[in-house]
PDB file of N, CA and C in Angstrom:
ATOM      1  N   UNK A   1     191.965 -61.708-214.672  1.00  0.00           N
ATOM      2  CA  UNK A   1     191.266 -60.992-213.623  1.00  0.00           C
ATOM      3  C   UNK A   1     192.013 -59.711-213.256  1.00  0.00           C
ATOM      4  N   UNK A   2     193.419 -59.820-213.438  1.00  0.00           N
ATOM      5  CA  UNK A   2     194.194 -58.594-212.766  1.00  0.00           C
ATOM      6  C   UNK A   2     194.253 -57.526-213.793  1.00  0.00           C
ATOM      7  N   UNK A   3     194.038 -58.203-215.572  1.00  0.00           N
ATOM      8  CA  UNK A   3     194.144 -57.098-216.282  1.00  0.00           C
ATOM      9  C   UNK A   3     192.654 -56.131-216.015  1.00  0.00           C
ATOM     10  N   UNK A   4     191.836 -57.142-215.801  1.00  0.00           N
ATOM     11  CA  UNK A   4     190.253 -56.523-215.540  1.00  0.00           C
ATOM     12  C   UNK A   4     189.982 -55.354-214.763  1.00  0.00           C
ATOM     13  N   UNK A   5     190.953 -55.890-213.770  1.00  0.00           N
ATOM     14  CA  UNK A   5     190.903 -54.591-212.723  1.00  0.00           C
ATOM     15  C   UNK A   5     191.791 -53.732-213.000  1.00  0.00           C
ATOM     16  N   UNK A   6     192.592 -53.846-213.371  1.00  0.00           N
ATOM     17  CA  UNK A   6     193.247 -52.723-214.214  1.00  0.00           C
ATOM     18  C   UNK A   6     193.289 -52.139-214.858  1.00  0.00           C
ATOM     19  N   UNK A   7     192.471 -52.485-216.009  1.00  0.00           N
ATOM     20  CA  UNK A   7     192.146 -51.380-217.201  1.00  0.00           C
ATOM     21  C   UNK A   7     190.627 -50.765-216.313  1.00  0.00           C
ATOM     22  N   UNK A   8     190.315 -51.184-215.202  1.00  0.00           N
ATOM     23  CA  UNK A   8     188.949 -50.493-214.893  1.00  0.00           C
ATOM     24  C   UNK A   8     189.797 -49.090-213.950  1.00  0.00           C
ATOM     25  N   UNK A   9     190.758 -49.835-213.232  1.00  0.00           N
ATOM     26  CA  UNK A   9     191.359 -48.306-212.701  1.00  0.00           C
ATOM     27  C   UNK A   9     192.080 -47.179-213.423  1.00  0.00           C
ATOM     28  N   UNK A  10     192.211 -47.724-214.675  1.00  0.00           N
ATOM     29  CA  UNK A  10     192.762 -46.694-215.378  1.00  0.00           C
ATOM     30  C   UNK A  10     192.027 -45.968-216.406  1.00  0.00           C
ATOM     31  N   UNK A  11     190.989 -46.701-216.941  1.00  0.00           N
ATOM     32  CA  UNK A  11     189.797 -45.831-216.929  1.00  0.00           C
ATOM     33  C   UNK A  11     189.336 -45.100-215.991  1.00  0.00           C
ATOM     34  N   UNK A  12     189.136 -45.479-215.007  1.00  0.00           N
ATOM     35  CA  UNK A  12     188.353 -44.470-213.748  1.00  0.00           C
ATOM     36  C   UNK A  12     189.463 -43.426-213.440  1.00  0.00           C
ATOM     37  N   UNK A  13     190.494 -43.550-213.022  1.00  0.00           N
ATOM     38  CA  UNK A  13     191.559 -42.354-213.551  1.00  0.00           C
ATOM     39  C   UNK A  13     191.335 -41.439-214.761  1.00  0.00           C
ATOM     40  N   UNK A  14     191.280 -42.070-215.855  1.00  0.00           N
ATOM     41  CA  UNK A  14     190.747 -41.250-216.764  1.00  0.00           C
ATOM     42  C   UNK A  14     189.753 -40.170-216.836  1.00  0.00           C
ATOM     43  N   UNK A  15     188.791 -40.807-216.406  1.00  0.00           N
ATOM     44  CA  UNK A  15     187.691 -39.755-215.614  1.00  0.00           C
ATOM     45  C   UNK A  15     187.680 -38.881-215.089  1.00  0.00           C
ATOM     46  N   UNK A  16     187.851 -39.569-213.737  1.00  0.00           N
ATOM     47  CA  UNK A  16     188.543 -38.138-212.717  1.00  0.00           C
ATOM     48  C   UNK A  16     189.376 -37.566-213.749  1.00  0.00           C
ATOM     49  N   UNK A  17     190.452 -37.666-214.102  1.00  0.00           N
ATOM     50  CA  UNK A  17     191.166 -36.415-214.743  1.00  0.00           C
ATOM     51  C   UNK A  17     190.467 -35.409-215.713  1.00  0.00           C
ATOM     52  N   UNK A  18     189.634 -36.200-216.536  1.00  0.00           N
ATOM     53  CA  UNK A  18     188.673 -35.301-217.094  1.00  0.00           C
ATOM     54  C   UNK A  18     187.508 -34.566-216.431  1.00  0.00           C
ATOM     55  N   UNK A  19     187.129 -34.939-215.290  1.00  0.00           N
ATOM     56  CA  UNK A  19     186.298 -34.083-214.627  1.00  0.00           C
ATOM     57  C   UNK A  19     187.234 -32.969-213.971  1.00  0.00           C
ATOM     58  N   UNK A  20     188.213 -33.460-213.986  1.00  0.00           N
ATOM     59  CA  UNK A  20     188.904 -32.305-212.981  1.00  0.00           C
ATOM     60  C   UNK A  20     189.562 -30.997-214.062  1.00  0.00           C
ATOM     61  N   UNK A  21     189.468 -31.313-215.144  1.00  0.00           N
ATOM     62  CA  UNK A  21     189.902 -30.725-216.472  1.00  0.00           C
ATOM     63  C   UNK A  21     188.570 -30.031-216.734  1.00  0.00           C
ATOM     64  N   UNK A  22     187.497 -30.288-216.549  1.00  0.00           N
ATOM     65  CA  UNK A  22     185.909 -30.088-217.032  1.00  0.00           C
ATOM     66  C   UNK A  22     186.070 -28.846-216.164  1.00  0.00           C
ATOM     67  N   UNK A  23     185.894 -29.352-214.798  1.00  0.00           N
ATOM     68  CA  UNK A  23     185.410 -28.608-214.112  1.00  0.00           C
ATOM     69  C   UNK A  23     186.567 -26.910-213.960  1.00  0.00           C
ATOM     70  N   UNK A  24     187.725 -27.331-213.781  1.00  0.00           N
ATOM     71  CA  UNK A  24     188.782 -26.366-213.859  1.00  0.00           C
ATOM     72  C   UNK A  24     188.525 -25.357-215.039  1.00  0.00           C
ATOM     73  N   UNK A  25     188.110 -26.203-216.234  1.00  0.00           N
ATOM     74  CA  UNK A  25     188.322 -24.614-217.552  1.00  0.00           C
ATOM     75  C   UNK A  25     186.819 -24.056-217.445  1.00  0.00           C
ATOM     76  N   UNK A  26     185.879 -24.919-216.709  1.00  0.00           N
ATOM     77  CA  UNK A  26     184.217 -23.897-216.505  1.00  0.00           C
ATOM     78  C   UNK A  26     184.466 -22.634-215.536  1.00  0.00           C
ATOM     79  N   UNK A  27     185.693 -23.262-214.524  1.00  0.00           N
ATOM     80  CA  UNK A  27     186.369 -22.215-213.539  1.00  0.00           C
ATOM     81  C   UNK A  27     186.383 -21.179-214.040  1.00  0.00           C
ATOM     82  N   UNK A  28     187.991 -21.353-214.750  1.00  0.00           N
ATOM     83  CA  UNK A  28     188.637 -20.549-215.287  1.00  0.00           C
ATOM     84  C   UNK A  28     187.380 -19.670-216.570  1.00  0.00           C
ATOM     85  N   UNK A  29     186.394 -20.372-217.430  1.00  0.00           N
ATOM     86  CA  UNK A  29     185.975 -19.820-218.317  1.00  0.00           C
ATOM     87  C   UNK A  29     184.786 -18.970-217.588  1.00  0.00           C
ATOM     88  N   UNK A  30     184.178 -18.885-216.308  1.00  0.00           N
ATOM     89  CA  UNK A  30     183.517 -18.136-215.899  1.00  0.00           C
ATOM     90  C   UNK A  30     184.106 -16.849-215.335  1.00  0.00           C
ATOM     91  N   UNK A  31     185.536 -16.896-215.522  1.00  0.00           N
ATOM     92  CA  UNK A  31     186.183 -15.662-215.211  1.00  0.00           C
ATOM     93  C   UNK A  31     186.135 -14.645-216.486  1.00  0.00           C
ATOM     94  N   UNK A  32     185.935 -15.256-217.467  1.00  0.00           N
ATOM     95  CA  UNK A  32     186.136 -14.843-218.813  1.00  0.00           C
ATOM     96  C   UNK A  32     185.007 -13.805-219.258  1.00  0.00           C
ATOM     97  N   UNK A  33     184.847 -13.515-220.580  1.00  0.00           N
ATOM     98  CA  UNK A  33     183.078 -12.700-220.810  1.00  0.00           C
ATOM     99  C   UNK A  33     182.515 -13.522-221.930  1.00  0.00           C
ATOM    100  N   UNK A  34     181.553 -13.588-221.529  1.00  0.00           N
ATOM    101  CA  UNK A  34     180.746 -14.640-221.905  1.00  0.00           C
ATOM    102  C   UNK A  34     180.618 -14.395-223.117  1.00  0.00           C
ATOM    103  N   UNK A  35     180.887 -15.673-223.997  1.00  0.00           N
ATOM    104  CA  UNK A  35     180.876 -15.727-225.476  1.00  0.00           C
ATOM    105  C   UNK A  35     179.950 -16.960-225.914  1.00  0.00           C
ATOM    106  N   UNK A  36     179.743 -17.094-227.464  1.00  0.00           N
ATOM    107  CA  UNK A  36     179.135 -18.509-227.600  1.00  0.00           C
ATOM    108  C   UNK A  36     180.345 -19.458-228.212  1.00  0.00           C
ATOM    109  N   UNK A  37     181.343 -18.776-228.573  1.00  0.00           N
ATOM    110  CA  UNK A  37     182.437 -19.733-228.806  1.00  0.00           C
ATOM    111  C   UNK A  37     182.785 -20.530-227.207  1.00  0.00           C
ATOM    112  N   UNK A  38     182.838 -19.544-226.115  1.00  0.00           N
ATOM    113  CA  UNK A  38     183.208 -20.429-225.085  1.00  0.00           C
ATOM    114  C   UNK A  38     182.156 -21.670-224.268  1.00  0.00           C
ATOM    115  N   UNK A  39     180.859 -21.109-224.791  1.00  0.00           N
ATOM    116  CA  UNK A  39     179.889 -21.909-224.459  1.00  0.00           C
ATOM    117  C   UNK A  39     180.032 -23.189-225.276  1.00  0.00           C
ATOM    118  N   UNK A  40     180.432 -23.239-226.773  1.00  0.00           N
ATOM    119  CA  UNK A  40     180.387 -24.140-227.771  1.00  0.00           C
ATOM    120  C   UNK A  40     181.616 -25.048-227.106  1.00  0.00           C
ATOM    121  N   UNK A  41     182.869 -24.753-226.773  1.00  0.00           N
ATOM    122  CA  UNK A  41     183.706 -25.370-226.163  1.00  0.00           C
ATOM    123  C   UNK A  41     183.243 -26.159-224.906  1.00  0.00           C
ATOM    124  N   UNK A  42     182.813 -25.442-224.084  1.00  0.00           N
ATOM    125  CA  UNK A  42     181.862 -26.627-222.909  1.00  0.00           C
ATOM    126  C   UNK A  42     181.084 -27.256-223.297  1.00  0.00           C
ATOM    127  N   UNK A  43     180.435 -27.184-224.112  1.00  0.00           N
ATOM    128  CA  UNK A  43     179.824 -27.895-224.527  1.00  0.00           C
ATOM    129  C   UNK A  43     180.291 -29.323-225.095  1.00  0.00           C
ATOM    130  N   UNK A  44     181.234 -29.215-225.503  1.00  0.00           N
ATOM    131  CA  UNK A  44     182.402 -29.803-226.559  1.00  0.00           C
ATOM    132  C   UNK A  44     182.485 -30.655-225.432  1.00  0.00           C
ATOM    133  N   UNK A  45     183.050 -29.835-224.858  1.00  0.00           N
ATOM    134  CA  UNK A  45     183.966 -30.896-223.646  1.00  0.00           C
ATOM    135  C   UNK A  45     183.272 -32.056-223.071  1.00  0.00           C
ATOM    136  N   UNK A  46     181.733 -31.171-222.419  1.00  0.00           N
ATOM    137  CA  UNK A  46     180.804 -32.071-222.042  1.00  0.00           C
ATOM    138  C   UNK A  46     180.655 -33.287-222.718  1.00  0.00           C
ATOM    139  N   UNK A  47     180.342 -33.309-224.062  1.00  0.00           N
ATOM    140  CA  UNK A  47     180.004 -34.069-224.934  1.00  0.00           C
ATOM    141  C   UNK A  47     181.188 -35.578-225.329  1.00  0.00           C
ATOM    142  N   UNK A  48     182.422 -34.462-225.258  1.00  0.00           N
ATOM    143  CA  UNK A  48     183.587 -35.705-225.043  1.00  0.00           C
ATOM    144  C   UNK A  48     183.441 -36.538-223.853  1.00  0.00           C
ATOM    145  N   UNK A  49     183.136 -36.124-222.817  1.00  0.00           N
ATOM    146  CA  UNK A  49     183.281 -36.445-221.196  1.00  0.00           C
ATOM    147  C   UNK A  49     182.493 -37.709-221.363  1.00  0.00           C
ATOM    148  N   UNK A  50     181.206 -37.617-221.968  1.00  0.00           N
ATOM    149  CA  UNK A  50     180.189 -38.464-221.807  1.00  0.00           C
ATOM    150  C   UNK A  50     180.377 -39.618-222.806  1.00  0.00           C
ATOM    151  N   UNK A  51     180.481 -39.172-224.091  1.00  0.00           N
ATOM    152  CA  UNK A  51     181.348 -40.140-225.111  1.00  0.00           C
ATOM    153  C   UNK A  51     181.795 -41.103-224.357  1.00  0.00           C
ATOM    154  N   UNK A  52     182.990 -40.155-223.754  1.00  0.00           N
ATOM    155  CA  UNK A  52     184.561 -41.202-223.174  1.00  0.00           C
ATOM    156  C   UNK A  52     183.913 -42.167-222.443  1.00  0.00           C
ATOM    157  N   UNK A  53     183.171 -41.789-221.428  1.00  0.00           N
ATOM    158  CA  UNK A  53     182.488 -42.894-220.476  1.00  0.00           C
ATOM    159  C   UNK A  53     181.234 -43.749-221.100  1.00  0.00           C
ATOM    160  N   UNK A  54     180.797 -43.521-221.819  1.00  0.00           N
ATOM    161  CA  UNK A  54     180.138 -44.382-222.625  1.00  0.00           C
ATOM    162  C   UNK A  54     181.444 -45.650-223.239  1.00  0.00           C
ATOM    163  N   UNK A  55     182.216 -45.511-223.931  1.00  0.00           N
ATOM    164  CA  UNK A  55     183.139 -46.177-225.122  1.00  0.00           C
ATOM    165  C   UNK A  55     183.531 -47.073-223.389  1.00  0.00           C
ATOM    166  N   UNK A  56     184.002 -46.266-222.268  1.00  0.00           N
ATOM    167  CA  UNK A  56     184.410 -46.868-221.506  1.00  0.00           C
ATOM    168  C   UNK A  56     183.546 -48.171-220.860  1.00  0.00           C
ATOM    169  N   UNK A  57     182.579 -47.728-220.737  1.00  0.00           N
ATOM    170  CA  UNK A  57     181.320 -48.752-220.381  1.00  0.00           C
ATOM    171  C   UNK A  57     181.357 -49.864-221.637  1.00  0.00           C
ATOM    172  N   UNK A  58     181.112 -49.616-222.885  1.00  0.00           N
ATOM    173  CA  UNK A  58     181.341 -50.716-223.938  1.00  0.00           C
ATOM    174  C   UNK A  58     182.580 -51.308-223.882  1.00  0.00           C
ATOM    175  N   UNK A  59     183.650 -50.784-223.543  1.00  0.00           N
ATOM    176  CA  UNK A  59     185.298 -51.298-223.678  1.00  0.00           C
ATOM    177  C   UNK A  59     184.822 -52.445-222.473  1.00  0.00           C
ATOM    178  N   UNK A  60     184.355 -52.254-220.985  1.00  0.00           N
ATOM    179  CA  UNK A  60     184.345 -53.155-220.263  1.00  0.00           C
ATOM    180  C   UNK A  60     183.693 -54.214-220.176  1.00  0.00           C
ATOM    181  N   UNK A  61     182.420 -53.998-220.474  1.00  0.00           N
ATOM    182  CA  UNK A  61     181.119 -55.075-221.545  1.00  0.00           C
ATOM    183  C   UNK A  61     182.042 -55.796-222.204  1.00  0.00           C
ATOM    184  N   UNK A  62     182.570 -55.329-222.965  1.00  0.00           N
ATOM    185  CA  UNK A  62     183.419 -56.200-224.255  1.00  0.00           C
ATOM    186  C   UNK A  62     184.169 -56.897-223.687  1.00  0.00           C
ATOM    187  N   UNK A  63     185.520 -56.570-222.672  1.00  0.00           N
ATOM    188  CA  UNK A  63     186.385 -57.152-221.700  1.00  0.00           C
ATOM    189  C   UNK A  63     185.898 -58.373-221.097  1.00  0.00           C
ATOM    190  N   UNK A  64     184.642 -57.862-220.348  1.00  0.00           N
ATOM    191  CA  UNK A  64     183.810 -58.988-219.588  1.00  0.00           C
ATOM    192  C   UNK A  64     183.667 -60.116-220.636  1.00  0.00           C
ATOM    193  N   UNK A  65     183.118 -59.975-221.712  1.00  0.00           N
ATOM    194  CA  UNK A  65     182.284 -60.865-222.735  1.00  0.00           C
ATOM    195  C   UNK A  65     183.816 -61.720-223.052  1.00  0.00           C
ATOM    196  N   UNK A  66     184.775 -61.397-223.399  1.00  0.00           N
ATOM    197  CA  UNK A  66     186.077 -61.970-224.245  1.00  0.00           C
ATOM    198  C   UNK A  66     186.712 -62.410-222.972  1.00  0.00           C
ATOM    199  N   UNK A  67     186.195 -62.136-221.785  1.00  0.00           N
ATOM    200  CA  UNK A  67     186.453 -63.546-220.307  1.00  0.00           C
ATOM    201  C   UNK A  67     185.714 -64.372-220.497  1.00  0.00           C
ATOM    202  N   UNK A  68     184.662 -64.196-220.522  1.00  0.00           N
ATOM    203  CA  UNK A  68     183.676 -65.285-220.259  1.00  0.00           C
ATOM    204  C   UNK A  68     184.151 -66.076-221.292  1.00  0.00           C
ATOM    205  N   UNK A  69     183.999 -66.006-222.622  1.00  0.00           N
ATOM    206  CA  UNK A  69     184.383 -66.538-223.890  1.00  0.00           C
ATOM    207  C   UNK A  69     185.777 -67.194-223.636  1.00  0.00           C
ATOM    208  N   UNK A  70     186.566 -66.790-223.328  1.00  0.00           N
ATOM    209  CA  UNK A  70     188.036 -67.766-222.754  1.00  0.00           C
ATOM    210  C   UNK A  70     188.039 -68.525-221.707  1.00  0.00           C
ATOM    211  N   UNK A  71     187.080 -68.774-220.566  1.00  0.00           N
ATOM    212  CA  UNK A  71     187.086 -69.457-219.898  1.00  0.00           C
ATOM    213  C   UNK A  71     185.967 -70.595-220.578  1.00  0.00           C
ATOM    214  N   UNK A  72     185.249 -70.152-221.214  1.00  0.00           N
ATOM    215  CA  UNK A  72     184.361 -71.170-221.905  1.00  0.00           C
ATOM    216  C   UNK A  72     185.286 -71.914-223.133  1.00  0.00           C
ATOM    217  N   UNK A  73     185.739 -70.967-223.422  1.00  0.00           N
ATOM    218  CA  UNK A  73     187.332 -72.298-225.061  1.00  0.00           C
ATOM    219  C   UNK A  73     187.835 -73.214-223.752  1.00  0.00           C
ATOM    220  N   UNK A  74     188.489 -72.497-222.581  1.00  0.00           N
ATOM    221  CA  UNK A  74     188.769 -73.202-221.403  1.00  0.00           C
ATOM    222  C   UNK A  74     188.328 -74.543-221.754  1.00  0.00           C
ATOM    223  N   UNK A  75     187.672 -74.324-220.975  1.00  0.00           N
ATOM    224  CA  UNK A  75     186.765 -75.881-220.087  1.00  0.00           C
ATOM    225  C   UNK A  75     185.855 -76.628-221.937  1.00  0.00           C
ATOM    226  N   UNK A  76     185.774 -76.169-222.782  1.00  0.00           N
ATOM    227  CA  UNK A  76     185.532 -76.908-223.983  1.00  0.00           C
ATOM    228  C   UNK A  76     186.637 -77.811-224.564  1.00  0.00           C
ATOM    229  N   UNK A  77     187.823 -76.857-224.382  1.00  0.00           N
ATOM    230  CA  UNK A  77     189.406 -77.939-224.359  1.00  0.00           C
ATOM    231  C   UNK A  77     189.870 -78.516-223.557  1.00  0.00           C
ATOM    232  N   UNK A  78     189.185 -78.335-222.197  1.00  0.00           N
ATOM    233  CA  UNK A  78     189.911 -79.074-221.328  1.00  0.00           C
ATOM    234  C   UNK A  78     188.870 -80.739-221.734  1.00  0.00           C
ATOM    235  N   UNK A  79     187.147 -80.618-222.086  1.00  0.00           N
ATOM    236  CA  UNK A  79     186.741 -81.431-221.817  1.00  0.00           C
ATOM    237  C   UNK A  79     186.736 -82.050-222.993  1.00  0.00           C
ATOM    238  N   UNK A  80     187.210 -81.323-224.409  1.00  0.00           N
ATOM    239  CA  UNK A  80     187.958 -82.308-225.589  1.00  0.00           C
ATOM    240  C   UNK A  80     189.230 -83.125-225.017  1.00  0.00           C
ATOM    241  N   UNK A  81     189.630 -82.944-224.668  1.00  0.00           N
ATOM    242  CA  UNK A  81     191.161 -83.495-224.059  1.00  0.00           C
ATOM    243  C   UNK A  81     190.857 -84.430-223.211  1.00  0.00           C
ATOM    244  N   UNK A  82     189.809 -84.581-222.230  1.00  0.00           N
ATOM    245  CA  UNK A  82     188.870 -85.620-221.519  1.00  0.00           C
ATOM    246  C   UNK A  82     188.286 -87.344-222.471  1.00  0.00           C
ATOM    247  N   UNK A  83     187.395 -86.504-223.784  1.00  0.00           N
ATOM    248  CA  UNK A  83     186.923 -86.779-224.553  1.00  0.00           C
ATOM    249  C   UNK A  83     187.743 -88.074-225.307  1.00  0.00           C
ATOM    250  N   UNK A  84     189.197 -87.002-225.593  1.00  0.00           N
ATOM    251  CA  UNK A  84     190.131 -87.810-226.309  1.00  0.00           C
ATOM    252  C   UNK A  84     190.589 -88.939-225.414  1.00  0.00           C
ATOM    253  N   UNK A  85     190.890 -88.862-224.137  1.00  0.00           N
ATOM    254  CA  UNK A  85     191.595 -89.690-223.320  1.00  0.00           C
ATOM    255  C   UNK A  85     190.609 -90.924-223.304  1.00  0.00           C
ATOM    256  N   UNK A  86     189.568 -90.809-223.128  1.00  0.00           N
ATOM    257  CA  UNK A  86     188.290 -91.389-222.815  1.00  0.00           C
ATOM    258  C   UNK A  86     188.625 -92.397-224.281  1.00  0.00           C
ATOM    259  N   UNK A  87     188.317 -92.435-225.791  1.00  0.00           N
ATOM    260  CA  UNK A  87     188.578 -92.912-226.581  1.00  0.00           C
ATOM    261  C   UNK A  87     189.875 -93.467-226.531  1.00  0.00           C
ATOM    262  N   UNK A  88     191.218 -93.437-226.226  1.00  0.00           N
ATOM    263  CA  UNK A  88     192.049 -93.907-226.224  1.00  0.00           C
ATOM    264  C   UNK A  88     191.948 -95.063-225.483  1.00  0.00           C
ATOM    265  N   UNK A  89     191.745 -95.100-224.199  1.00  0.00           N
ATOM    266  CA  UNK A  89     191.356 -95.879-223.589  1.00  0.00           C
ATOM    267  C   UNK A  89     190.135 -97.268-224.197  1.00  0.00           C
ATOM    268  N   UNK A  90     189.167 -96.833-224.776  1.00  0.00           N
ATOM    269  CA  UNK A  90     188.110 -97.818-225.107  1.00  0.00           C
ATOM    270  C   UNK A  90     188.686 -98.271-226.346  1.00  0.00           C
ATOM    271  N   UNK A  91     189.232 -97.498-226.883  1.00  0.00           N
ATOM    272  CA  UNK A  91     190.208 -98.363-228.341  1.00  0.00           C
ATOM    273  C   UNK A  91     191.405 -99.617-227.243  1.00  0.00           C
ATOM    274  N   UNK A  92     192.446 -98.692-226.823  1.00  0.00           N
ATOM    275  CA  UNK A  92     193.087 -99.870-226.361  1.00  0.00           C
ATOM    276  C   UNK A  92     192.335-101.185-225.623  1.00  0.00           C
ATOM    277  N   UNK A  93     191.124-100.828-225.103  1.00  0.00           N
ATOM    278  CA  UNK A  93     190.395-102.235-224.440  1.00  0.00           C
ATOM    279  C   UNK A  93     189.815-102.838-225.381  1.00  0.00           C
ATOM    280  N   UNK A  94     189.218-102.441-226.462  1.00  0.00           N
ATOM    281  CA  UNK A  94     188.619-102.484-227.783  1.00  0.00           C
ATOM    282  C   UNK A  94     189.967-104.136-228.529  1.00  0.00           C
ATOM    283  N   UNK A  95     191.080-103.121-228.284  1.00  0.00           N
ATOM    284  CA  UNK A  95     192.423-103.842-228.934  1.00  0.00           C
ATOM    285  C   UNK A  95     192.545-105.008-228.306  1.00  0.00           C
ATOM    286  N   UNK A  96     192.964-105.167-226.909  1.00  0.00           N
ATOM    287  CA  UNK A  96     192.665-106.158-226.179  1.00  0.00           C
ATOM    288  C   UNK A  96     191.665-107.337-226.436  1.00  0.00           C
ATOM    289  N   UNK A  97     190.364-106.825-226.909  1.00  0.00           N
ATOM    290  CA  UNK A  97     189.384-108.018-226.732  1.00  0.00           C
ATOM    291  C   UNK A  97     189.529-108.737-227.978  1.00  0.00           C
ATOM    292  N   UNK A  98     189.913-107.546-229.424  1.00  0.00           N
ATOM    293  CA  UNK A  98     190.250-108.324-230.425  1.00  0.00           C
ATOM    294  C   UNK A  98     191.145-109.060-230.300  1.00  0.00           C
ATOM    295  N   UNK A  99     192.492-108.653-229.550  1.00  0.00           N
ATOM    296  CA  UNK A  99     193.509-109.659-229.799  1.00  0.00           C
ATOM    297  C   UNK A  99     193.515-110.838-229.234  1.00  0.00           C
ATOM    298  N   UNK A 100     192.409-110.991-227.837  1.00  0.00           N
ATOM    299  CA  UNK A 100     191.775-112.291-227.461  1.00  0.00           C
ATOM    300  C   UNK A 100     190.913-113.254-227.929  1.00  0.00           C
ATOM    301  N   UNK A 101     190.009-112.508-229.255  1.00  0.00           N
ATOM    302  CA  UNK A 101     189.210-113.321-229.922  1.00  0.00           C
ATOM    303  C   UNK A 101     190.395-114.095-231.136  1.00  0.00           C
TER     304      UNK A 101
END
């Protein structure tokens, strides 16, 4: 649970830093004279920005899914281990009745 929330704040850090990177060189590039190389670069950027938060959205999907999936091996081993005890038991009473007949 604690890594969960943690890789979500450091993604979301991620973000912000890239918006604040986005937004700073549109700053700085509207000081500039307008080119299509500099347009092609925002563009760029844009395109990474959205990427990143996409992969980020699948990275956490995925995170979520490989919890659920470990708490489910969880409780499948805990209730093999149930399973087993359960048989041990009906064998040893099992043993018992033979060794009375």
């Amino acid at each position: 649970m604690i890594e969960n929330n943690l890789h979500k704040l450091l993604f979301a850090n991620d973000l912000r830093e890239l918006t604040y990177i986005l937004n700073e060189f549109v700053e700085i590039a509207s000081l500039m004279e307008d080119s299509k190389d500099l347009v092609k670069l925002i563009s760029s950027l844009n395109r990474f920005y959205y990427s990143y938060e996409s992969r980020v959205t699948e990275i956490d999907e995925l995170i979520g899914s490989i919890n659920k999936a470990r708490e489910k091996h969880r409780m499948v081993v805990a209730q093999r281990n149930d399973y087993k005890k359960e048989v041990e038991r009906l064998t040893t009473i099992m043993k018992r009745y033979e060794d009375d007949l």
